[in-house]
Every structure is written in structure tokens, then in C-alpha cells.
C-alpha atoms as a PDB file:
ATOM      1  CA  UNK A   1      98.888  75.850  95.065  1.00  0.00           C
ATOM      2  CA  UNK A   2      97.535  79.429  94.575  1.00  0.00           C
ATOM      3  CA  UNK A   3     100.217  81.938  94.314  1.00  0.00           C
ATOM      4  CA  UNK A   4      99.521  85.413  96.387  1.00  0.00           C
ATOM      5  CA  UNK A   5     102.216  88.664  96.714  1.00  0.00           C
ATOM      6  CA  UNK A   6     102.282  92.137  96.906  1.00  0.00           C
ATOM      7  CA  UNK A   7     102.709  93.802  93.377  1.00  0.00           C
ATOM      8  CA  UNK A   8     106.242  94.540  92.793  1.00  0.00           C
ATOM      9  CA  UNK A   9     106.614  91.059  94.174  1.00  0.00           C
ATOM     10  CA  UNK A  10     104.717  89.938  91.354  1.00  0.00           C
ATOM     11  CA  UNK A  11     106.377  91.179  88.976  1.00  0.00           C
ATOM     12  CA  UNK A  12     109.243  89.060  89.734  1.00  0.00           C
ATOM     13  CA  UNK A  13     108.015  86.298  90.090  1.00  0.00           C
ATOM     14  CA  UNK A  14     106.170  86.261  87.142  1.00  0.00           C
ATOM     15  CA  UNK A  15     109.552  86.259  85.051  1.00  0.00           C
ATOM     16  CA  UNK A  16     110.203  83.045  87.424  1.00  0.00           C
ATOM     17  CA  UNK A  17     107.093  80.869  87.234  1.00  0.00           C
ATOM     18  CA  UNK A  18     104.527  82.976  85.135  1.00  0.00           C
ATOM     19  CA  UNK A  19     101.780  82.736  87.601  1.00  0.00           C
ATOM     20  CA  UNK A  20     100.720  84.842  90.731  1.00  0.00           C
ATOM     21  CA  UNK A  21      96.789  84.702  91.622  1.00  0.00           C
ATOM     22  CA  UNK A  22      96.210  87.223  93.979  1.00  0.00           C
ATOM     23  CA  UNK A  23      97.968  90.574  94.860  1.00  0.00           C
ATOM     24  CA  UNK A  24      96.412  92.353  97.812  1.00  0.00           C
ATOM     25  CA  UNK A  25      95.249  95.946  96.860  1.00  0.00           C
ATOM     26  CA  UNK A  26      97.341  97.047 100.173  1.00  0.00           C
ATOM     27  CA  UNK A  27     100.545  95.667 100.035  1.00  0.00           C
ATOM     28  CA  UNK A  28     100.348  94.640 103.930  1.00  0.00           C
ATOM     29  CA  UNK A  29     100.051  92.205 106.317  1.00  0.00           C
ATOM     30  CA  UNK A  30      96.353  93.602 106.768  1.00  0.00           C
ATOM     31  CA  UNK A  31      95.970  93.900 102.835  1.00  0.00           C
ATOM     32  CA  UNK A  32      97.018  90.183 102.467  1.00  0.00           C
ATOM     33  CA  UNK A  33      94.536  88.887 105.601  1.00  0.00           C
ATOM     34  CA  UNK A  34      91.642  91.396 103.922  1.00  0.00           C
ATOM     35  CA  UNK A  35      91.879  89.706 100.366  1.00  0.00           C
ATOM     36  CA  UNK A  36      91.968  86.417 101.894  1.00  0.00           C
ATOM     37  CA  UNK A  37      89.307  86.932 104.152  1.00  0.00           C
ATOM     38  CA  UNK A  38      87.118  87.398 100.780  1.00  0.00           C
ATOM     39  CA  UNK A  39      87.826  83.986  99.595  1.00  0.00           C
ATOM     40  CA  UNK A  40      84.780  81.032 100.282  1.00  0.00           C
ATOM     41  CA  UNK A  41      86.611  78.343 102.117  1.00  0.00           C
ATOM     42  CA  UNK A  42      89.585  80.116 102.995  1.00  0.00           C
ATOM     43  CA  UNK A  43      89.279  78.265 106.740  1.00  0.00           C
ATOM     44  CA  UNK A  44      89.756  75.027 104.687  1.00  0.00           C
ATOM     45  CA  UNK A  45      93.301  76.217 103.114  1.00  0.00           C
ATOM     46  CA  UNK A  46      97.054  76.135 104.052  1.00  0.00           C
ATOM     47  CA  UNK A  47      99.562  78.767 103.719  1.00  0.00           C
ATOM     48  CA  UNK A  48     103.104  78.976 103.508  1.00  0.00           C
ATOM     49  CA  UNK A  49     104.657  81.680 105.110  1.00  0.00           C
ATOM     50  CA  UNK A  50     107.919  82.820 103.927  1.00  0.00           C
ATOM     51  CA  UNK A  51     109.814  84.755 107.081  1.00  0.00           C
ATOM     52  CA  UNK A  52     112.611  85.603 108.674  1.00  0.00           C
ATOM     53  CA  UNK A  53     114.188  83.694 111.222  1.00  0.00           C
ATOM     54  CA  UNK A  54     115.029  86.698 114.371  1.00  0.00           C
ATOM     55  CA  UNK A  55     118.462  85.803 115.636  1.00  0.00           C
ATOM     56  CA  UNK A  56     120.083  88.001 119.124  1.00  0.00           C
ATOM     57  CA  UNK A  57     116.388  90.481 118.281  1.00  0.00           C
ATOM     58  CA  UNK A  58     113.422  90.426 120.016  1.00  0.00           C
ATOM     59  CA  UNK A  59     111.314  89.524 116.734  1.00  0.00           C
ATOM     60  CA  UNK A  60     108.771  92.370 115.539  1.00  0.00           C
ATOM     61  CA  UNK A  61     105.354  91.714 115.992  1.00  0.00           C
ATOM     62  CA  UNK A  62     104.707  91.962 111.966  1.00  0.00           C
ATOM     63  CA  UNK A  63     105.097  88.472 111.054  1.00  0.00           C
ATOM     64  CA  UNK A  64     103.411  86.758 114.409  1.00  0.00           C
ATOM     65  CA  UNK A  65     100.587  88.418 114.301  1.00  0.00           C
ATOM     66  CA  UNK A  66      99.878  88.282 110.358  1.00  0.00           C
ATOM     67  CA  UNK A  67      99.725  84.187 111.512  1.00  0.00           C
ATOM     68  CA  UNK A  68      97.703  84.750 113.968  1.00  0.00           C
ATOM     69  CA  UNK A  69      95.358  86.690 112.375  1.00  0.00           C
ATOM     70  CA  UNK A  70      95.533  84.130 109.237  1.00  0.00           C
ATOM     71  CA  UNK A  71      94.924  81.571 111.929  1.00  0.00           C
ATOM     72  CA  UNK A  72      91.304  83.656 113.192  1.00  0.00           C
ATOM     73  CA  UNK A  73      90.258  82.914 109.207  1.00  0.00           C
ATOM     74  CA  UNK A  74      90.869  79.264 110.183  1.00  0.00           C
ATOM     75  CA  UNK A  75      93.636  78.915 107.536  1.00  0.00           C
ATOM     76  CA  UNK A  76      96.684  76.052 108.756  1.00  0.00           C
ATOM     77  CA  UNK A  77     100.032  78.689 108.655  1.00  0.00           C
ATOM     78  CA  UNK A  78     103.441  77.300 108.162  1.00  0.00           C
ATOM     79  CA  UNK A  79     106.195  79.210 108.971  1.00  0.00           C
ATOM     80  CA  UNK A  80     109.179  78.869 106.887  1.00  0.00           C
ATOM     81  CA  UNK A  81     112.508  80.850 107.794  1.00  0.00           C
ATOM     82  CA  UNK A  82     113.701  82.038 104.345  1.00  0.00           C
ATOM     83  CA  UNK A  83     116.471  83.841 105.528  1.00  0.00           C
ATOM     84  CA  UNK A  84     117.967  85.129 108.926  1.00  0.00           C
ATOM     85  CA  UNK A  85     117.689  89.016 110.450  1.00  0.00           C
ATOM     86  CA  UNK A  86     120.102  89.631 113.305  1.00  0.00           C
ATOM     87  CA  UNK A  87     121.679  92.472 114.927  1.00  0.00           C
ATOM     88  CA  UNK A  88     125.102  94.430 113.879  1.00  0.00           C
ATOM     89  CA  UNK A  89     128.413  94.230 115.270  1.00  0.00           C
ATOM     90  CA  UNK A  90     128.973  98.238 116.113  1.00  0.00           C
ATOM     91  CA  UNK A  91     132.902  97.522 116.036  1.00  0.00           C
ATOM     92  CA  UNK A  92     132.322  97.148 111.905  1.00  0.00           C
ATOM     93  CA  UNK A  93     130.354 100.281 111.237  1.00  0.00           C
ATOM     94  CA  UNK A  94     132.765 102.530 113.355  1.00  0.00           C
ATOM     95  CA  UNK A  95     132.878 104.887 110.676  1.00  0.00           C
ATOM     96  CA  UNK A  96     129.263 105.288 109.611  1.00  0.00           C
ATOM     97  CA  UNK A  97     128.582 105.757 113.097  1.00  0.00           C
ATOM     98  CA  UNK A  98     131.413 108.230 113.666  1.00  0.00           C
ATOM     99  CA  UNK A  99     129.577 110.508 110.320  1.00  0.00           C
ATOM    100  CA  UNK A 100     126.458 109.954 111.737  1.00  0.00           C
ATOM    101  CA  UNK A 101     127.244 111.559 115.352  1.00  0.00           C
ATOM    102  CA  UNK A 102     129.682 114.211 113.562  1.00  0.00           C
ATOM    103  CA  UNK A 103     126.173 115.506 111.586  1.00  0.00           C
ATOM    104  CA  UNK A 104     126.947 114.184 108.651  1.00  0.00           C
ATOM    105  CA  UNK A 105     124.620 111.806 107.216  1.00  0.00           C
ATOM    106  CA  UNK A 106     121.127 113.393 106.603  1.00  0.00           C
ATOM    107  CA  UNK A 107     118.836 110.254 106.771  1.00  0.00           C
ATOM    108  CA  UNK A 108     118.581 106.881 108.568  1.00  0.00           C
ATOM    109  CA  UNK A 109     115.981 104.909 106.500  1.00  0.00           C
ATOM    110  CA  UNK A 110     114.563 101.819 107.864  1.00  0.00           C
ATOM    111  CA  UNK A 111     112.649  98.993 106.018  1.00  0.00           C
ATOM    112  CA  UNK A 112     111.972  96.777 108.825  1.00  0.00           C
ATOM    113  CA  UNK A 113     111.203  97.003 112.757  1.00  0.00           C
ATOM    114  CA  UNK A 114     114.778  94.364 112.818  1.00  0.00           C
ATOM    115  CA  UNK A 115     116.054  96.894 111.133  1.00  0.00           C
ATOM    116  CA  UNK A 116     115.663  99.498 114.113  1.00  0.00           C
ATOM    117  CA  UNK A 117     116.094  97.221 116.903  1.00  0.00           C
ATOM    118  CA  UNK A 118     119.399  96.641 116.031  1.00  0.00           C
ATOM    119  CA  UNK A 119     120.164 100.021 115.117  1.00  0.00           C
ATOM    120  CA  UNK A 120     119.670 101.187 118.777  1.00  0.00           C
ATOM    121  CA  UNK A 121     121.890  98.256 120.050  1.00  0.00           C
ATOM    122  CA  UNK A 122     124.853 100.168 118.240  1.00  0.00           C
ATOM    123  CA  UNK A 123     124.402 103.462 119.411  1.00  0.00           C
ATOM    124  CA  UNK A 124     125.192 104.651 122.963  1.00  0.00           C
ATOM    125  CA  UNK A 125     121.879 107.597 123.343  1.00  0.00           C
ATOM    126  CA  UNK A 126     119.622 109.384 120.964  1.00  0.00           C
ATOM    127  CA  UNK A 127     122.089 111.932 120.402  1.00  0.00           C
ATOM    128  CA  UNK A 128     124.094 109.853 118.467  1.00  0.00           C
ATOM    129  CA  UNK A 129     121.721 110.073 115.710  1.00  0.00           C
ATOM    130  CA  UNK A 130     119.894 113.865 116.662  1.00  0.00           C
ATOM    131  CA  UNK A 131     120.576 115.522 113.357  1.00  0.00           C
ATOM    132  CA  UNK A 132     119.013 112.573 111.213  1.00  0.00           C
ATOM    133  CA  UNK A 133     115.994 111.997 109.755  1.00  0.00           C
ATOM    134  CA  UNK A 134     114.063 108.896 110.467  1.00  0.00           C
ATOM    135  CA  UNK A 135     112.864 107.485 107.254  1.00  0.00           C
ATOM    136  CA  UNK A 136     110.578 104.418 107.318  1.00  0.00           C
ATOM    137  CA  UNK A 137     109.371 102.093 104.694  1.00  0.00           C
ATOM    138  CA  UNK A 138     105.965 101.820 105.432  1.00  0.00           C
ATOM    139  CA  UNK A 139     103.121 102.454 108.063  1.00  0.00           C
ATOM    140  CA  UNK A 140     104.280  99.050 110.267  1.00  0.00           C
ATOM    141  CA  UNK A 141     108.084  99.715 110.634  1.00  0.00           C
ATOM    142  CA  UNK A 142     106.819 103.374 111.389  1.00  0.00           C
ATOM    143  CA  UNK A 143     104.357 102.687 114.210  1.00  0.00           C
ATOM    144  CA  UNK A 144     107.237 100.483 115.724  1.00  0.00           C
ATOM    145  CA  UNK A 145     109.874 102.449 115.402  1.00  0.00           C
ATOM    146  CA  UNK A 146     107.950 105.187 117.248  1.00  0.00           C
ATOM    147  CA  UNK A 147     106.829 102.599 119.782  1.00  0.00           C
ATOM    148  CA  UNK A 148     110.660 102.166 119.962  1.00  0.00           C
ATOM    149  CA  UNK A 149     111.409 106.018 120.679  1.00  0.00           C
ATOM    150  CA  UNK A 150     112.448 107.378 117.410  1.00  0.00           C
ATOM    151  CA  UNK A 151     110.979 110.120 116.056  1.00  0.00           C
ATOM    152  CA  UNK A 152     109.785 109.207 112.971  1.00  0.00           C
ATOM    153  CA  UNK A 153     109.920 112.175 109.551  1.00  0.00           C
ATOM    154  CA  UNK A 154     109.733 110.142 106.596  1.00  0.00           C
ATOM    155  CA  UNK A 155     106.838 107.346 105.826  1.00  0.00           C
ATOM    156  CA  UNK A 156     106.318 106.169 102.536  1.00  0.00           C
ATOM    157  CA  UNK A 157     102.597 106.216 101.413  1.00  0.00           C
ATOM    158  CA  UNK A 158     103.401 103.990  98.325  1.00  0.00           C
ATOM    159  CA  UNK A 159     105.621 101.131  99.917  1.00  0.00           C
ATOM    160  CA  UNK A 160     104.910  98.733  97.529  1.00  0.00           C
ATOM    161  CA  UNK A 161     108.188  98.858  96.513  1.00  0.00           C
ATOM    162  CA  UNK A 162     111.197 100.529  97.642  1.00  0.00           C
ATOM    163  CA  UNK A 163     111.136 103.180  94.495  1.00  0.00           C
ATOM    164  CA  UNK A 164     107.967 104.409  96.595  1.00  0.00           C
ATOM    165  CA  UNK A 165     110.585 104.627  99.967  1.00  0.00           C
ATOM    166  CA  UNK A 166     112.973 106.718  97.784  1.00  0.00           C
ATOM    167  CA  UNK A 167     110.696 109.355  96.322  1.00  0.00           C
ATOM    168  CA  UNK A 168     109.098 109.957  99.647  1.00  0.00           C
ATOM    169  CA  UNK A 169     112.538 110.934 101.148  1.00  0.00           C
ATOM    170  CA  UNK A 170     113.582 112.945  97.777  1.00  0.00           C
ATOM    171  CA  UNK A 171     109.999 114.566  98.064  1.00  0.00           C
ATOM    172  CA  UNK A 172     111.052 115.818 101.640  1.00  0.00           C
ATOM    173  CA  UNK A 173     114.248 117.416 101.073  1.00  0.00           C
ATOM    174  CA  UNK A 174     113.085 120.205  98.680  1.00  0.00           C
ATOM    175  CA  UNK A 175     115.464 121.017  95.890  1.00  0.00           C
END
């Protein structure tokens, strides 16, 4: 079964199994349906689709329509929930929360759309978090973070890994 991740990705797995056959040049849902589309007979293949399993969240559109748009190449998607993504309790973060609305912490950063949505369950308005900086991951969790009313500062351009995430919000706080 052919092997395909985004590059840091790789790189582990290689020290697990030695073998990974195709990295997408954009490490993306749209970077991983754009290599594929290149293949002959991709309509003739089956993935398997490593995912989260959305628990008390609406589930980000991200995953969905990456299978749906694997689906219009004609490849067979499974869906496999590798792990679960569900909302906070606000009653155990009391004092991150209390820093955050007191001005104190600088930057919110976000790697996932889940990520957000559950955010905003455990704060009461947008002032709670009006002196941070929004910091997302990539180009996805920023356009839906947006679409969920954040304002949106920080977007890493190189998001293939999250060494990319942390030198884009280093790079905008000037020294």
C-alpha cells in the first residue's frame, strides 16, 4: 500500500517503517488531492484516511471535504478516527482564562478549526480575549477562524511543521 504524508510527517515515519512514496509539495488537503490527481488510475485506488473523531463540536469542514474531493478523483475513502477532538471544560482553565482577560497573555495560537470552536465555547464575548493575538497554523484554520469571527494576525506561510507556526509568531513581535 503506497505510503503518502506531508514532509515533516515523513520524516517520522521514515524512522518507523522506512518508506513514504509521495509527499505533496503543499502540505494541504488541496496539496494532497493535487498530487493525487497526477497519478494514472488514481479512480481505481483506496485510501485510508486517518482523522479525528469530533465529539460535543460541530466538525470543521477540513477533513469532509478533503473526502469528498478524493471521492470526485473516484478514489474509495475510508475514514478512520485516530484519535478524538472535543471541546474544554472552562471550569479547568479558570486561570488561563482569568490572564487572558486581565491582558496578560500576548498570543492565542490555534492549529486546528476544533481548536477555535471550542475556544469560543469557554469564553463569555470577544472581549475576553481583545488584547491577544490570533495566531493560526496555516491558511485552513485561518480562513475558519475568520469565518468564525476572530480576527486573525498571525498565519504561518511554512506550516509544514509547527517550527514554521513558531517563527511566524517570533517574526511578528519584533525584538
Amino acid at each position: 500500500m503506497p505510503i503518502m504524508c506531508f514532509r515533516k510527517d515523513a520524516e517520522s515515519l521514515l524512522s518507523f517503517c522506512g518508506k513514504v512514496d509521495l509527499i505533496p509539495t503543499e502540505s494541504s488537503p488541496a496539496g494532497i488531492v493535487a498530487e493525487l490527481a497526477k497519478l494514472p488510475h488514481i479512480h481505481e485506488k483506496k485510501v485510508l484516511l486517518p482523522a479525528p473523531e469530533v465529539v460535543g463540536l460541530p466538525e470543521p469542514d477540513v477533513v469532509p471535504n478533503l473526502i469528498t474531493d478524493l471521492q470526485k478523483l473516484g478514489i474509495e475513502v475510508t475514514r478512520v478516527s485516530t484519535y478524538i477532538t472535543q471541546g474544554l471544560d472552562a471550569s479547568i482553565y479558570g486561570v488561563e482564562l482569568n490572564l487572558m482577560r486581565q491582558g496578560m497573555i500576548d498570543v492565542i495560537a490555534f492549529s486546528s478549526t476544533a481548536e477555535v470552536e471550542s475556544f469560543l465555547t469557554m469564553v463569555n464575548s470577544p472581549s475576553d480575549y481583545e488584547h491577544c493575538v490570533i495566531a493560526c497554523f496555516g491558511p485552513y484554520t485561518a480562513a475558519n477562524t475568520q469565518k468564525l469571527g476572530m480576527n486573525v494576525s498571525i498565519v504561518s506561510k511554512e506550516y509544514s511543521s509547527f517550527q514554521g507556526f513558531a517563527d511566524a509568531i517570533a517574526a511578528f513581535f519584533p525584538l
